[in-house]
PDB file of N, CA and C in Angstrom:
ATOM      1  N   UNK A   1      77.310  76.938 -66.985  1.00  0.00           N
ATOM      2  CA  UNK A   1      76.788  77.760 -65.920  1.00  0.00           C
ATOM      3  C   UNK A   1      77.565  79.067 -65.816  1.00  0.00           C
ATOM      4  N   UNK A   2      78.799  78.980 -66.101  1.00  0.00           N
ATOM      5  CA  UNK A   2      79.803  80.424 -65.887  1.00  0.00           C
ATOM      6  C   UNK A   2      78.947  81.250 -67.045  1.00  0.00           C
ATOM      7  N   UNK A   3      78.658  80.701 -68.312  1.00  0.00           N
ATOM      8  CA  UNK A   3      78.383  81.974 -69.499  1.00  0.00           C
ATOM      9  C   UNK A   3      77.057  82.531 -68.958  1.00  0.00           C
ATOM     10  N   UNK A   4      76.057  81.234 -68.674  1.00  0.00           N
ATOM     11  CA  UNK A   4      74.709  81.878 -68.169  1.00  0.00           C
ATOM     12  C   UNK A   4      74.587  82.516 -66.614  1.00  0.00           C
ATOM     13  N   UNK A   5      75.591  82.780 -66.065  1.00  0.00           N
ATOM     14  CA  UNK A   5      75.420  83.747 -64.783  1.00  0.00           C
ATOM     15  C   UNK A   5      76.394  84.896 -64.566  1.00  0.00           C
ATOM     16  N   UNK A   6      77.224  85.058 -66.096  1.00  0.00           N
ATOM     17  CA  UNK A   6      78.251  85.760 -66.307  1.00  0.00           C
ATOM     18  C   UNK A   6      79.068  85.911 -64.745  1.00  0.00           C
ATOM     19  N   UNK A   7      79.563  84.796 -64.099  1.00  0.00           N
ATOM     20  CA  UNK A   7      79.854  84.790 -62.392  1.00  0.00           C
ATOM     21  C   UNK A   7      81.485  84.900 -62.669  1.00  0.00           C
ATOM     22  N   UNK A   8      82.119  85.920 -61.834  1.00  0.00           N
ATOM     23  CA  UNK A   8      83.264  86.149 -62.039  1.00  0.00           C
ATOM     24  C   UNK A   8      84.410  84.560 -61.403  1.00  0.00           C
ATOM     25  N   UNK A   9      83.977  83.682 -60.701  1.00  0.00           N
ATOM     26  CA  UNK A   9      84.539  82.895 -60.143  1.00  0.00           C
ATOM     27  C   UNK A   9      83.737  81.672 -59.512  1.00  0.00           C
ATOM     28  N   UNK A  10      84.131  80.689 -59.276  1.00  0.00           N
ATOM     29  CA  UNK A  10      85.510  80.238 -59.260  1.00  0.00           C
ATOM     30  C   UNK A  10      85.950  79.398 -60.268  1.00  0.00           C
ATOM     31  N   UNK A  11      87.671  79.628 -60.259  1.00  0.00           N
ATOM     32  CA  UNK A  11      88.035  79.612 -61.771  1.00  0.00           C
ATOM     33  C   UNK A  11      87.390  77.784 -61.946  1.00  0.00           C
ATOM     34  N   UNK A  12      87.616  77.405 -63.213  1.00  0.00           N
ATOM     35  CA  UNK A  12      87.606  76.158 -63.196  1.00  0.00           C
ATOM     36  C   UNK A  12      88.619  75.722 -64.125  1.00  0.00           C
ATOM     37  N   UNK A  13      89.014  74.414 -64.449  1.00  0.00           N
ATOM     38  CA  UNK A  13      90.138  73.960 -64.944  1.00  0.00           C
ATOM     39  C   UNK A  13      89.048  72.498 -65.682  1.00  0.00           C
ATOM     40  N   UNK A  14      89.040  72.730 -67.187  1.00  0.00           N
ATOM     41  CA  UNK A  14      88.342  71.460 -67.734  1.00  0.00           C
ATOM     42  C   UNK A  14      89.067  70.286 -68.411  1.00  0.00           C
ATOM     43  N   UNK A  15      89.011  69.270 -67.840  1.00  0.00           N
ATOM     44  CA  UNK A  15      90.206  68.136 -68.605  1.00  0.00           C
ATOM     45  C   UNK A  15      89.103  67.651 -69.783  1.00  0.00           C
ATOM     46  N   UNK A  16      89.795  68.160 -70.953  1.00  0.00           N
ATOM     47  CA  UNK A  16      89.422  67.073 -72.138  1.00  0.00           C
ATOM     48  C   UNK A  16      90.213  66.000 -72.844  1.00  0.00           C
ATOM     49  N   UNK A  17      90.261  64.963 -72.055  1.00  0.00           N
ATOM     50  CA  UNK A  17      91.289  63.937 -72.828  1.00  0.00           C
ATOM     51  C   UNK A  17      90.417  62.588 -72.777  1.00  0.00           C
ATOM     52  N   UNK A  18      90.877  61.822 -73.662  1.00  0.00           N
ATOM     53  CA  UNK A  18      90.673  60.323 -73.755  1.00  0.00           C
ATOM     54  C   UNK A  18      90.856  59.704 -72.278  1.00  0.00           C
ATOM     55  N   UNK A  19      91.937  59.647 -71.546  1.00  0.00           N
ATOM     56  CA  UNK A  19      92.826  59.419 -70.445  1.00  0.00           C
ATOM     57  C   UNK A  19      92.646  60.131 -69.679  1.00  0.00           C
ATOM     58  N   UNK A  20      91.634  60.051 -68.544  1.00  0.00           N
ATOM     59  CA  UNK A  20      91.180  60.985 -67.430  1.00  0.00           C
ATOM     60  C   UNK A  20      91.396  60.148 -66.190  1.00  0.00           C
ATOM     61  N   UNK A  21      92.444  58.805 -66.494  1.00  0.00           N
ATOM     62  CA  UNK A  21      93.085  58.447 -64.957  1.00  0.00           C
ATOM     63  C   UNK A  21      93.282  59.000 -64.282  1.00  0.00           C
ATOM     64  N   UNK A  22      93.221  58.754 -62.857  1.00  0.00           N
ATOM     65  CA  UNK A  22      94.149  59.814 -61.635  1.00  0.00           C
ATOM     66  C   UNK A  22      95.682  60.246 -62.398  1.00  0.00           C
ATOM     67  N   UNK A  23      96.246  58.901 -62.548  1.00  0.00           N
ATOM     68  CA  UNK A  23      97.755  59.579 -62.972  1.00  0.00           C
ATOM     69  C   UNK A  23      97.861  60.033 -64.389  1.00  0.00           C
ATOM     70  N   UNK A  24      97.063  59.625 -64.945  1.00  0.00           N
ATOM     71  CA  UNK A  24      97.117  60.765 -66.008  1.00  0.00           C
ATOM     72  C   UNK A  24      96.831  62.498 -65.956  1.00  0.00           C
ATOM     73  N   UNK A  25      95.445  62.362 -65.401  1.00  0.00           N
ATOM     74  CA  UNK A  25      95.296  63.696 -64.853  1.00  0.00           C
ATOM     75  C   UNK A  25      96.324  64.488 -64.091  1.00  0.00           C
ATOM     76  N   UNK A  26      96.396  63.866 -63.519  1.00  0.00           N
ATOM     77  CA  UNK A  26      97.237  64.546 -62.045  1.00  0.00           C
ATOM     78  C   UNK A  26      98.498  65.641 -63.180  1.00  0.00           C
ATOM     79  N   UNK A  27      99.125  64.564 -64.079  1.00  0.00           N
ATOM     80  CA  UNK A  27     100.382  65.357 -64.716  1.00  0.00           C
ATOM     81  C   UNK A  27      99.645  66.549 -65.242  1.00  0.00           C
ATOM     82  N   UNK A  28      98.341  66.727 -66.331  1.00  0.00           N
ATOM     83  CA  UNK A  28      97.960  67.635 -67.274  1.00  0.00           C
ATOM     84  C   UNK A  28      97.627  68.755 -65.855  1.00  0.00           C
ATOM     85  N   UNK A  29      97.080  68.257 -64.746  1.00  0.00           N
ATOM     86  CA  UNK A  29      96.412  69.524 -63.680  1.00  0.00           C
ATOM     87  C   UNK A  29      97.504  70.346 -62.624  1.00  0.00           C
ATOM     88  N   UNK A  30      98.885  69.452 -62.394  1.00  0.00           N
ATOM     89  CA  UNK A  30     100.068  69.926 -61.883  1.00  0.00           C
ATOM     90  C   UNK A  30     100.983  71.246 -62.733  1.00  0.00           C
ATOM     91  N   UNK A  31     100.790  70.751 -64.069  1.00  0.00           N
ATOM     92  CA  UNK A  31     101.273  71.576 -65.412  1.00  0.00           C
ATOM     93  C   UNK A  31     100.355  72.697 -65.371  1.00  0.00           C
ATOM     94  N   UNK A  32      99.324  72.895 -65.804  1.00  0.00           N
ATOM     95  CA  UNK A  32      98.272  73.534 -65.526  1.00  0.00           C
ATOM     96  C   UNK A  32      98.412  74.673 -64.713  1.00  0.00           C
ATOM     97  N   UNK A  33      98.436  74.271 -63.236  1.00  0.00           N
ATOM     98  CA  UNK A  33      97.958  74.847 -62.301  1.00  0.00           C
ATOM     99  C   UNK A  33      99.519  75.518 -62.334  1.00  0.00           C
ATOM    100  N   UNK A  34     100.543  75.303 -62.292  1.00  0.00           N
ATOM    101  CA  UNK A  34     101.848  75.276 -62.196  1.00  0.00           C
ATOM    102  C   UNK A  34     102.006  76.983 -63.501  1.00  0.00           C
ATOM    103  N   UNK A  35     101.525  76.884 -64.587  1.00  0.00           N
ATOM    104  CA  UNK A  35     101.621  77.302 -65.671  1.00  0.00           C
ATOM    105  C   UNK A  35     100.351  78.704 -65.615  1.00  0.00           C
ATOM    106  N   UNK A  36      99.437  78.350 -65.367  1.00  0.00           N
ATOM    107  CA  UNK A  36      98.273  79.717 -64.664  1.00  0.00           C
ATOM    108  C   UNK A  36      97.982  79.673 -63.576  1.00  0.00           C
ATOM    109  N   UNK A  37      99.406  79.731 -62.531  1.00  0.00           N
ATOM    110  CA  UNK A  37      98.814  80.227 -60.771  1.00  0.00           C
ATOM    111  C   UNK A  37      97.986  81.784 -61.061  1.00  0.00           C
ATOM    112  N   UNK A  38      98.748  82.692 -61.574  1.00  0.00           N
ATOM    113  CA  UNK A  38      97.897  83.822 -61.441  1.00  0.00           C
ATOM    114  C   UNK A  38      97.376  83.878 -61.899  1.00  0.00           C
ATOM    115  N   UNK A  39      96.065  83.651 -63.239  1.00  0.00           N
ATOM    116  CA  UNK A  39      95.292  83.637 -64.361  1.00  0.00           C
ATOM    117  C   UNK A  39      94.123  82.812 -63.119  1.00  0.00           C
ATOM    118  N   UNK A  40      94.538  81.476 -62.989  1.00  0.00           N
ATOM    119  CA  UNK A  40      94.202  80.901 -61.594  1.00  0.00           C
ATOM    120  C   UNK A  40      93.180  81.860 -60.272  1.00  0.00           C
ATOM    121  N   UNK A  41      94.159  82.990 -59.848  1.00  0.00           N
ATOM    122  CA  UNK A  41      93.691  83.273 -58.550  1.00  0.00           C
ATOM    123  C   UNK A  41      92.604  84.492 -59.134  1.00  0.00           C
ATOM    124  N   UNK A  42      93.321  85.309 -60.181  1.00  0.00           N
ATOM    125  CA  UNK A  42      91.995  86.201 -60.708  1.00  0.00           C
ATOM    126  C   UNK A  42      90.747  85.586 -61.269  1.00  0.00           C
ATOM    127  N   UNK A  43      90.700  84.575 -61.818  1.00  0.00           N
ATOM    128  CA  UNK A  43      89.069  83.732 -62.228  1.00  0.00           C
ATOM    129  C   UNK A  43      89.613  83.620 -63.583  1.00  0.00           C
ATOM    130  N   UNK A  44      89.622  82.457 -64.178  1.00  0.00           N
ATOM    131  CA  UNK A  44      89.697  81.859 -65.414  1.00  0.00           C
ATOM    132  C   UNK A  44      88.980  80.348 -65.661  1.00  0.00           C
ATOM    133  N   UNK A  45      88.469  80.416 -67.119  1.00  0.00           N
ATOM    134  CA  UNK A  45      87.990  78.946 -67.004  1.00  0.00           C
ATOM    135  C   UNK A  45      89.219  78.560 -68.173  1.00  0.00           C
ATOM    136  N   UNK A  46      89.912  77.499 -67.769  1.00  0.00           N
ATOM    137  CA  UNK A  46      90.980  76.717 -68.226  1.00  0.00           C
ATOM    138  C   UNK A  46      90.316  75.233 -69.302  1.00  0.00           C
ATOM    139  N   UNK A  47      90.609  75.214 -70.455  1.00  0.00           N
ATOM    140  CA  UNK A  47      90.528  73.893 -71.045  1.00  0.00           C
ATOM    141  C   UNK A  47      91.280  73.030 -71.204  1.00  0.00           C
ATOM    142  N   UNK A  48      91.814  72.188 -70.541  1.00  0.00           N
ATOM    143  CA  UNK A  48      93.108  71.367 -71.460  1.00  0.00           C
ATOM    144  C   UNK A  48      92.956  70.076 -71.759  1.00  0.00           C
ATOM    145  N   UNK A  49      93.742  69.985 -72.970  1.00  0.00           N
ATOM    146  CA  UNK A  49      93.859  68.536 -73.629  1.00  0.00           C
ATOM    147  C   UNK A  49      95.317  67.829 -73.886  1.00  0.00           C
ATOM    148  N   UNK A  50      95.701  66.619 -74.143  1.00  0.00           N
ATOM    149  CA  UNK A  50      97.353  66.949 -73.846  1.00  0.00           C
ATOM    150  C   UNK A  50      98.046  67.436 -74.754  1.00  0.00           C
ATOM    151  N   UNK A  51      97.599  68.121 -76.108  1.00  0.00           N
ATOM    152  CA  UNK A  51      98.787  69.237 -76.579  1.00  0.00           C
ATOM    153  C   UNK A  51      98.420  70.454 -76.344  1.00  0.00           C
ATOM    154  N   UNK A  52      97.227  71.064 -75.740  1.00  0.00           N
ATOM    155  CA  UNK A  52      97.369  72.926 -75.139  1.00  0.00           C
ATOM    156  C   UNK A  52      96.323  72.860 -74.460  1.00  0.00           C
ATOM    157  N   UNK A  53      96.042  74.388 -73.539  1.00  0.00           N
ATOM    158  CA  UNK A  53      95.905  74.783 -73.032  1.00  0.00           C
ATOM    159  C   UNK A  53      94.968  76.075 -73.602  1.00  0.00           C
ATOM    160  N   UNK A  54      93.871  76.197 -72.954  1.00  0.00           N
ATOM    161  CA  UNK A  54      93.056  77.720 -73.667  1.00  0.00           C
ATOM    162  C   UNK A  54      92.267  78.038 -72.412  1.00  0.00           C
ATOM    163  N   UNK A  55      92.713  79.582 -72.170  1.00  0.00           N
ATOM    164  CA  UNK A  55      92.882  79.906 -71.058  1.00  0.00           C
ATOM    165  C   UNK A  55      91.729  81.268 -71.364  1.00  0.00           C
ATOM    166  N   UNK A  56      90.161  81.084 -70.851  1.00  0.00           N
ATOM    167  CA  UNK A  56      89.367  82.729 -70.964  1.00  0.00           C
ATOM    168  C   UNK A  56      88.896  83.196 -69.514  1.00  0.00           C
ATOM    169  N   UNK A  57      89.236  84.252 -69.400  1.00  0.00           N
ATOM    170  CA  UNK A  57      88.919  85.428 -68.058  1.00  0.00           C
ATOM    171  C   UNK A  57      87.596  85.074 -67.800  1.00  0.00           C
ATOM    172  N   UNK A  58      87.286  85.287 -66.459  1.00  0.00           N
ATOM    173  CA  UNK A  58      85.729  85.541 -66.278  1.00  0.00           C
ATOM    174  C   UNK A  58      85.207  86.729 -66.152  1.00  0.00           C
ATOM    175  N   UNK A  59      84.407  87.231 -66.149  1.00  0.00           N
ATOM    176  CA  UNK A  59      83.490  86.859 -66.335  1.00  0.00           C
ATOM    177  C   UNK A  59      83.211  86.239 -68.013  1.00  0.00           C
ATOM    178  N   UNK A  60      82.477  84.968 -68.375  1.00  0.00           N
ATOM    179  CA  UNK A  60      82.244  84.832 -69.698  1.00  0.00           C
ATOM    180  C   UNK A  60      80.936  85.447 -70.051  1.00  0.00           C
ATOM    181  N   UNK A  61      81.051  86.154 -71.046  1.00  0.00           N
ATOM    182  CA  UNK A  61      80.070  87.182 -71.787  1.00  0.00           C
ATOM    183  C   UNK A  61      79.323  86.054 -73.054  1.00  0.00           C
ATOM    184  N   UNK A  62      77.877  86.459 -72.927  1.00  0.00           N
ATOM    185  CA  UNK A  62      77.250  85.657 -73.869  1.00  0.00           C
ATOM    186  C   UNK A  62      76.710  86.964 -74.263  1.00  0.00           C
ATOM    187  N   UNK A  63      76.505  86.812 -75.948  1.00  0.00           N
ATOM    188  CA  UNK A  63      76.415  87.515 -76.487  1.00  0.00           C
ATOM    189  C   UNK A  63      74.715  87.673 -76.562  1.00  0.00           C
ATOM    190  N   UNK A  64      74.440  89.468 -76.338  1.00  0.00           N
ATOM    191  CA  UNK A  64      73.281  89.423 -75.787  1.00  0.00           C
ATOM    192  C   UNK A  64      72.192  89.604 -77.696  1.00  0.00           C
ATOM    193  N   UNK A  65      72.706  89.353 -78.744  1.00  0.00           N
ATOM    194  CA  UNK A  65      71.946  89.368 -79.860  1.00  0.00           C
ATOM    195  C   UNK A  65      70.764  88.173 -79.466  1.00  0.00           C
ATOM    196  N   UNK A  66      71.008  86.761 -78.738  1.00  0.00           N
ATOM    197  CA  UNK A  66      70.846  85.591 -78.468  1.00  0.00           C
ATOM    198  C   UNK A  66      69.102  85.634 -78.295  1.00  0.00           C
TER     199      UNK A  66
END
């Protein structure tokens, strides 16, 4: 929905792991959030898995060749 409304916010934070327990999560989204407070408050959509982090600005641009 962010690429198809090119919407500057709100950021989101996507967990991709095997292990999407509360306490699993909780550590990858504390790190996270801890690691892009400001990336965070300007609009970013966040991916993480438990070895990184990939961090793109919003608005997301779809490429208009499409």
């Amino acid at each position: 929905m962010l690429a198809a409304t090119e919407a500057e916010g709100p950021s989101v934070i996507q967990l991709r792991a095997q292990d999407i327990s509360p306490d699993h999560a909780k550590d990858l989204l504390i790190n996270v959030i801890n690691r892009f407070t400001k990336n965070l408050i300007q609009g970013v959509l966040i991916s993480v898995d438990e070895e990184k982090s990939r961090v793109r600005l919003l608005p997301l641009r779809r490429d208009k060749t499409e």
